[in-house]
Protein backbone atom coordinates (compact mmCIF):
# COMPACT_ATOMS: atom_id res chain seq x y z
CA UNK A 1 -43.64 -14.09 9.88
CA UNK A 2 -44.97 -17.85 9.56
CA UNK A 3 -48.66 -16.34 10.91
CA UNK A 4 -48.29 -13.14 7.68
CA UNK A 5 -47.83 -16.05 5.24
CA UNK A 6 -50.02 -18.68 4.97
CA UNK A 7 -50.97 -21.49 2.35
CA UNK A 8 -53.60 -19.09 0.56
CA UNK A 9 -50.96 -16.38 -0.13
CA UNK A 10 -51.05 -17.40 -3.59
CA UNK A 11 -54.50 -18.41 -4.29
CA UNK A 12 -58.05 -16.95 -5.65
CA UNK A 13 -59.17 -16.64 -1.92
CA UNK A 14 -56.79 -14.18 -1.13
CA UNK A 15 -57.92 -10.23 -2.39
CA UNK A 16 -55.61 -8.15 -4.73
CA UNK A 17 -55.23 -5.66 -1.80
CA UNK A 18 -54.73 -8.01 0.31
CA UNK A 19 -51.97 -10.19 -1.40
CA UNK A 20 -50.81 -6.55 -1.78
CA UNK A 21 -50.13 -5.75 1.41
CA UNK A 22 -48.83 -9.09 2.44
CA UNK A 23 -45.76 -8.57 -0.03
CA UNK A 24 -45.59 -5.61 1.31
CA UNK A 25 -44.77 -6.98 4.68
CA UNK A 26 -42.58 -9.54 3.70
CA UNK A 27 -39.85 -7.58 1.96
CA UNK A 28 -40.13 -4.93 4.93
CA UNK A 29 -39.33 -7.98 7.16
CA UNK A 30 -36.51 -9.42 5.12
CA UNK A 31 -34.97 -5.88 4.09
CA UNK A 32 -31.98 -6.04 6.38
CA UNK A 33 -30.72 -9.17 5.35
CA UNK A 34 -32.14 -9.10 1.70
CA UNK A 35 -28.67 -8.67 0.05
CA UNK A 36 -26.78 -10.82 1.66
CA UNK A 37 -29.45 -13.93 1.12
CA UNK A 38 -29.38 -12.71 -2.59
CA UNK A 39 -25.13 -13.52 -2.30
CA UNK A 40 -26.37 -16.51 -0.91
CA UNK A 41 -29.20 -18.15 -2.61
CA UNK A 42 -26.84 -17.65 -5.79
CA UNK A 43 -23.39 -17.65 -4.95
CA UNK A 44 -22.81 -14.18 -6.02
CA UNK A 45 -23.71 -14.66 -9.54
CA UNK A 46 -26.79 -12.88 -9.28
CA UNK A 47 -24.23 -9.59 -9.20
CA UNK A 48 -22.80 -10.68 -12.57
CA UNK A 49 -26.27 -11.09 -13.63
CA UNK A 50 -27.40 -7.24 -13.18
CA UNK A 51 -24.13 -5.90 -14.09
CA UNK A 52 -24.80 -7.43 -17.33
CA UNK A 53 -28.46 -5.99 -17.18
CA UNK A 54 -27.03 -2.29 -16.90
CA UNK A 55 -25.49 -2.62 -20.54
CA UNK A 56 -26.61 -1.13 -23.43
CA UNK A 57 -29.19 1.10 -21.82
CA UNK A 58 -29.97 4.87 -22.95
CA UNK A 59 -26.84 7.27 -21.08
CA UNK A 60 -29.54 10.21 -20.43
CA UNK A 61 -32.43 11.07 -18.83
CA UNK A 62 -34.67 9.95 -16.05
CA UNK A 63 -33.77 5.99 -15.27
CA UNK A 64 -36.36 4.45 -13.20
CA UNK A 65 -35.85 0.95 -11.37
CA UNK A 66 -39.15 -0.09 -10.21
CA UNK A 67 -39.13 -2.42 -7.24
CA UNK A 68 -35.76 -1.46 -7.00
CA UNK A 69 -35.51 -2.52 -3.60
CA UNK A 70 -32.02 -1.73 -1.38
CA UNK A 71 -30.79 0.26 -4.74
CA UNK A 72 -28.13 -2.32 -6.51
CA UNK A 73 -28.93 -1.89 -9.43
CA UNK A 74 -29.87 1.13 -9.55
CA UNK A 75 -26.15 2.46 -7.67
CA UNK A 76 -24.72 0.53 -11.42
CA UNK A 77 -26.83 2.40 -13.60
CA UNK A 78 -25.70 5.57 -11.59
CA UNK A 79 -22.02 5.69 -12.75
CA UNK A 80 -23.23 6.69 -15.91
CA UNK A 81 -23.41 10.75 -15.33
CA UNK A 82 -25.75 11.73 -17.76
CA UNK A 83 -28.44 9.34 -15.73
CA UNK A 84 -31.20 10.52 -13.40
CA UNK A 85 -31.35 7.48 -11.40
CA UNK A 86 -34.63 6.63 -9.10
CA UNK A 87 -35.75 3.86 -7.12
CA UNK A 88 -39.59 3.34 -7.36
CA UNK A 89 -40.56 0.89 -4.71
CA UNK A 90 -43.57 -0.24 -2.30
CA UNK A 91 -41.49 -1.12 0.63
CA UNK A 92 -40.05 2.16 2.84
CA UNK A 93 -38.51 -0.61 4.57
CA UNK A 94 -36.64 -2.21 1.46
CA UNK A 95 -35.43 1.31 0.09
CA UNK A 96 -34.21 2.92 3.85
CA UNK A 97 -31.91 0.21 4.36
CA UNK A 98 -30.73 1.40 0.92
CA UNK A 99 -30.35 4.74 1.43
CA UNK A 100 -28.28 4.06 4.32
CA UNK A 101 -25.38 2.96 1.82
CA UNK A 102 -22.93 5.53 0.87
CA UNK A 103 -22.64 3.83 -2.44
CA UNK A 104 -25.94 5.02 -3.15
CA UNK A 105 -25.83 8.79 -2.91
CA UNK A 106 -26.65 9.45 -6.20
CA UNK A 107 -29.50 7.46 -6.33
CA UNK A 108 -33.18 8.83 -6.02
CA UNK A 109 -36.18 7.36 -4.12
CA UNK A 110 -39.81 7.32 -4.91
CA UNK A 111 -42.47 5.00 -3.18
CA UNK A 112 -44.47 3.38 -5.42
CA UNK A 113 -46.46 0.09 -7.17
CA UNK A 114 -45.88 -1.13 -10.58
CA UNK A 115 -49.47 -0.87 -11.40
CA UNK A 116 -49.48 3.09 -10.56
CA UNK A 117 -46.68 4.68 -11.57
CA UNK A 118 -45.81 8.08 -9.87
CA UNK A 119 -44.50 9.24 -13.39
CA UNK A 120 -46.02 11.44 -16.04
CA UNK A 121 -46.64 10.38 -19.02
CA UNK A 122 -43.85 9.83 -21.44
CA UNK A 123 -41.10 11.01 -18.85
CA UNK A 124 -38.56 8.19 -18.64
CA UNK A 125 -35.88 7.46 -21.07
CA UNK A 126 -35.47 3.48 -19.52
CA UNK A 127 -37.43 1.61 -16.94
CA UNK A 128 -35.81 -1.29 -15.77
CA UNK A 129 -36.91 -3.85 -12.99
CA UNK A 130 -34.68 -6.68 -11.56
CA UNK A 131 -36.37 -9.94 -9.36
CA UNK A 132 -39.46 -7.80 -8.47
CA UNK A 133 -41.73 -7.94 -11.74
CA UNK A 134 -43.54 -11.36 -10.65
CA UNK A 135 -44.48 -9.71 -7.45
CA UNK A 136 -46.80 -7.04 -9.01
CA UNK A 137 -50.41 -7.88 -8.76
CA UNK A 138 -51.78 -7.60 -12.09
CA UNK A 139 -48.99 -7.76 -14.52
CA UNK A 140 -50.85 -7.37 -17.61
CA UNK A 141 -51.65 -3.22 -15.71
CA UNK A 142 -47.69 -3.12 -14.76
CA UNK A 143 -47.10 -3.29 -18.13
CA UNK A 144 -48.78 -1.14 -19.57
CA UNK A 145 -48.01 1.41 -17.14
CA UNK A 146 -44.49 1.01 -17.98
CA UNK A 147 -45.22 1.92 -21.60
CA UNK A 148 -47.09 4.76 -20.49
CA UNK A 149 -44.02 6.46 -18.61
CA UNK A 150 -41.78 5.50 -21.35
CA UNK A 151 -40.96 8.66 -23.98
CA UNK A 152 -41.17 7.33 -27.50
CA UNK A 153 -38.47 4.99 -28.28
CA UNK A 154 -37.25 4.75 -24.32
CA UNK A 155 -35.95 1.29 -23.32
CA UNK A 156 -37.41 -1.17 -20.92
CA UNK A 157 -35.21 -4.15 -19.80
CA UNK A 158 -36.64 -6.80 -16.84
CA UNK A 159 -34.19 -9.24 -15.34
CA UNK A 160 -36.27 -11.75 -13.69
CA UNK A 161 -36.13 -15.93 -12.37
CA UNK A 162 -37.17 -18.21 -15.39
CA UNK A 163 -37.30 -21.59 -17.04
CA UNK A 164 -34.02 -23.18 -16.57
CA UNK A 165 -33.42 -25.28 -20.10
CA UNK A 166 -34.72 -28.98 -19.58
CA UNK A 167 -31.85 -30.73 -18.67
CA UNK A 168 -31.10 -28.50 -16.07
CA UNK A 169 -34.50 -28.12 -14.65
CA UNK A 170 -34.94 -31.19 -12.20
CA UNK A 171 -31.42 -30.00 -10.24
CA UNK A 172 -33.07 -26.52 -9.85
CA UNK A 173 -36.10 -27.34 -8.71
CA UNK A 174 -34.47 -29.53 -6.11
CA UNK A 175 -32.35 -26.64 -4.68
CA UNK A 176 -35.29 -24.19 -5.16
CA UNK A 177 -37.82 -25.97 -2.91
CA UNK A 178 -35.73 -28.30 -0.55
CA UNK A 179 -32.45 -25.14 -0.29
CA UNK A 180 -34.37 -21.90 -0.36
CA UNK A 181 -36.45 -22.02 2.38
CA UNK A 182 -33.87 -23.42 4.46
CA UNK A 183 -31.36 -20.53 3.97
CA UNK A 184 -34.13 -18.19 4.41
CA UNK A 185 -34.81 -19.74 7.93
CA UNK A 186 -31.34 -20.10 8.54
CA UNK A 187 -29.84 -16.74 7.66
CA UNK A 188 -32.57 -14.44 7.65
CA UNK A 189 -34.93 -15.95 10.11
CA UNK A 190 -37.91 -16.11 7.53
CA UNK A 191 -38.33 -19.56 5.84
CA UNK A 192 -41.65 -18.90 4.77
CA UNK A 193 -40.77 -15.32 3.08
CA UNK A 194 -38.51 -17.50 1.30
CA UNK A 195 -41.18 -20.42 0.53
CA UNK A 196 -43.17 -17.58 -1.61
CA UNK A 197 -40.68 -16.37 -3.40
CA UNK A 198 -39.77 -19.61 -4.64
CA UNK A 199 -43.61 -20.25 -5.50
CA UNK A 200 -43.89 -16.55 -6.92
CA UNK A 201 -40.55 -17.82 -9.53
CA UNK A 202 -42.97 -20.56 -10.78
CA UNK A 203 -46.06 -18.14 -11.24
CA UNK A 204 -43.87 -16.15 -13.69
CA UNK A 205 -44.40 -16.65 -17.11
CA UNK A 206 -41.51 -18.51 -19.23
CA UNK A 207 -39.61 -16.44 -21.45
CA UNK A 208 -41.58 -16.43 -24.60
CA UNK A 209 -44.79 -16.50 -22.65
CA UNK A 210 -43.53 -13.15 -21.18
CA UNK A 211 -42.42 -11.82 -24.43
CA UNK A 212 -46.02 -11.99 -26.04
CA UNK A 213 -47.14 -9.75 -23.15
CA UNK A 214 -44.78 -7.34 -23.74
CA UNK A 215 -45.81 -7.20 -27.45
CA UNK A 216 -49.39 -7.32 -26.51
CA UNK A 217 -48.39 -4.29 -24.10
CA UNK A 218 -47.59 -2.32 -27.34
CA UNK A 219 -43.90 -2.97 -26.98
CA UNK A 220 -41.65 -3.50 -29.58
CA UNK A 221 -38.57 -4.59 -30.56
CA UNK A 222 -38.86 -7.26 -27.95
CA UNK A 223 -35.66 -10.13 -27.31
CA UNK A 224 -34.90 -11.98 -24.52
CA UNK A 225 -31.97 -13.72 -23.31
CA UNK A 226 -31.16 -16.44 -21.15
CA UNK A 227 -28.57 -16.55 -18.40
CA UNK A 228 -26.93 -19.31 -16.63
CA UNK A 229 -28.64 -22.37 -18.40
CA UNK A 230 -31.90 -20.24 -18.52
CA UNK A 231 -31.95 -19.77 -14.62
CA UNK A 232 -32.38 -15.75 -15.04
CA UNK A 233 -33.23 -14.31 -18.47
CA UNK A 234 -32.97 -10.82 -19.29
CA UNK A 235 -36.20 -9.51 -21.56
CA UNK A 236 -35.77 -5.76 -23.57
CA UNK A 237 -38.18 -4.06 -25.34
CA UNK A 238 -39.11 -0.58 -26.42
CA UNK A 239 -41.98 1.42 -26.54
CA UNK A 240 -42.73 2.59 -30.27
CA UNK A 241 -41.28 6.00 -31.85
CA UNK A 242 -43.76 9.09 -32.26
CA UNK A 243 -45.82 8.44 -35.28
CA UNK A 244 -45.43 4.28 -34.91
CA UNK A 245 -47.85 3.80 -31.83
């Protein structure tokens, strides 16, 4: 995959469409090990982390995880029954190694891109997205597109890579750039898959940074919270009532 992922990935140089498409590539390539470098890369925590995530979300109505990937999280926020769980993902790839799980047979899936939503208007109670936010191309579009889908007062909740708290940081950058892309080449046989998606961490804005997009988004109610020293961060919000848009 070395030849699909080259030093411009990330820069001006490279088109939206075609930056695009190269994601799109990558997590096809990586799907069938995806999970098991997620146990890896963080020690299992990372299932604590989106356990947590699940909480507190609305119990009814269309749930939509966009680039929900193999289906985790989306098989935890299926136990609730009142829950119309979908996947909403770019990669076929990513989401047929997930239907292949039993545990996920009450889980929907929908190709599609966080910038064009294959929802109408006002038709999901809670959008959530977990690790796949930074990977959109234009953020500021994702977004809003998530408020559009969102009925009045539905619930959107991102779990995402952030700014570990200062003390912290130097350790974590270490492992992130020297680790990473050696477990990547190692156990999934793509180190520089692995190389981007420690660069695409760094891209994302910091938590308060990523707040006042969400507020500038016409979101409200918007907290975040950090987990695990700031590592991972958890950001909610909610689109406004009718009558308070």
């Amino acid at each position: 995959m070395t030849d699909k992922l080259d030093n411009s990935f990330g820069k001006e140089s490279v088109s939206p469409q075609e930056r695009q498409q190269r994601i799109r590539t990558l997590f096809n390539d990586v799907a069938g090990r995806y999970d098991l470098m997620n146990d890896i890369m963080s020690f299992g925590i990372h299932r604590l982390w989106k356990r947590r995530f699940v909480r507190g979300l609305p119990d009814h109505g269309l749930f939509v995880d966009l680039a929900g990937g193999t289906g985790d999280v989306a098989a935890l926020a299926a136990r609730v029954p009142g829950r119309q769980v979908v996947v909403c993902d770019p990669s076929l790839e990513m989401m047929r190694v997930g239907k292949a799980d039993p545990d996920h047979a009450r889980v929907g899936w929908v190709c599609g891109e966080g910038e064009r939503l294959p929802f109408a208007d006002g038709s999901v109670a809670a959008l959530t997205v977990s690790f796949g936010l930074r990977n959109v191309t234009h953020l500021d579009e994702a977004l809003r597109e998530a408020h559009r889908v969102l009925v009045p007062g539905g619930r959107f909740a991102c779990l995402e890579f952030s700014r570990p708290v200062a003390g912290f940081r130097p350790l974590y950058d270490l492992y992130s750039y020297l680790v990473i892309p050696r477990l990547g080449a190692l156990v999934a046989g793509e180190p520089a898959a692995y190389q981007y998606l420690v660069e695409s961490i760094r891209r994302f804005p910091p938590q308060k940074e990523f707040a006042r997009l969400l507020e500038s988004a016409g979101f409200v109610d918007v907290h975040y919270r950090n987990l695990s020293l700031g590592i991972a961060c958890i950001h909610t919000a909610t689109r406004p009532p009718s009558g308070q848009e």
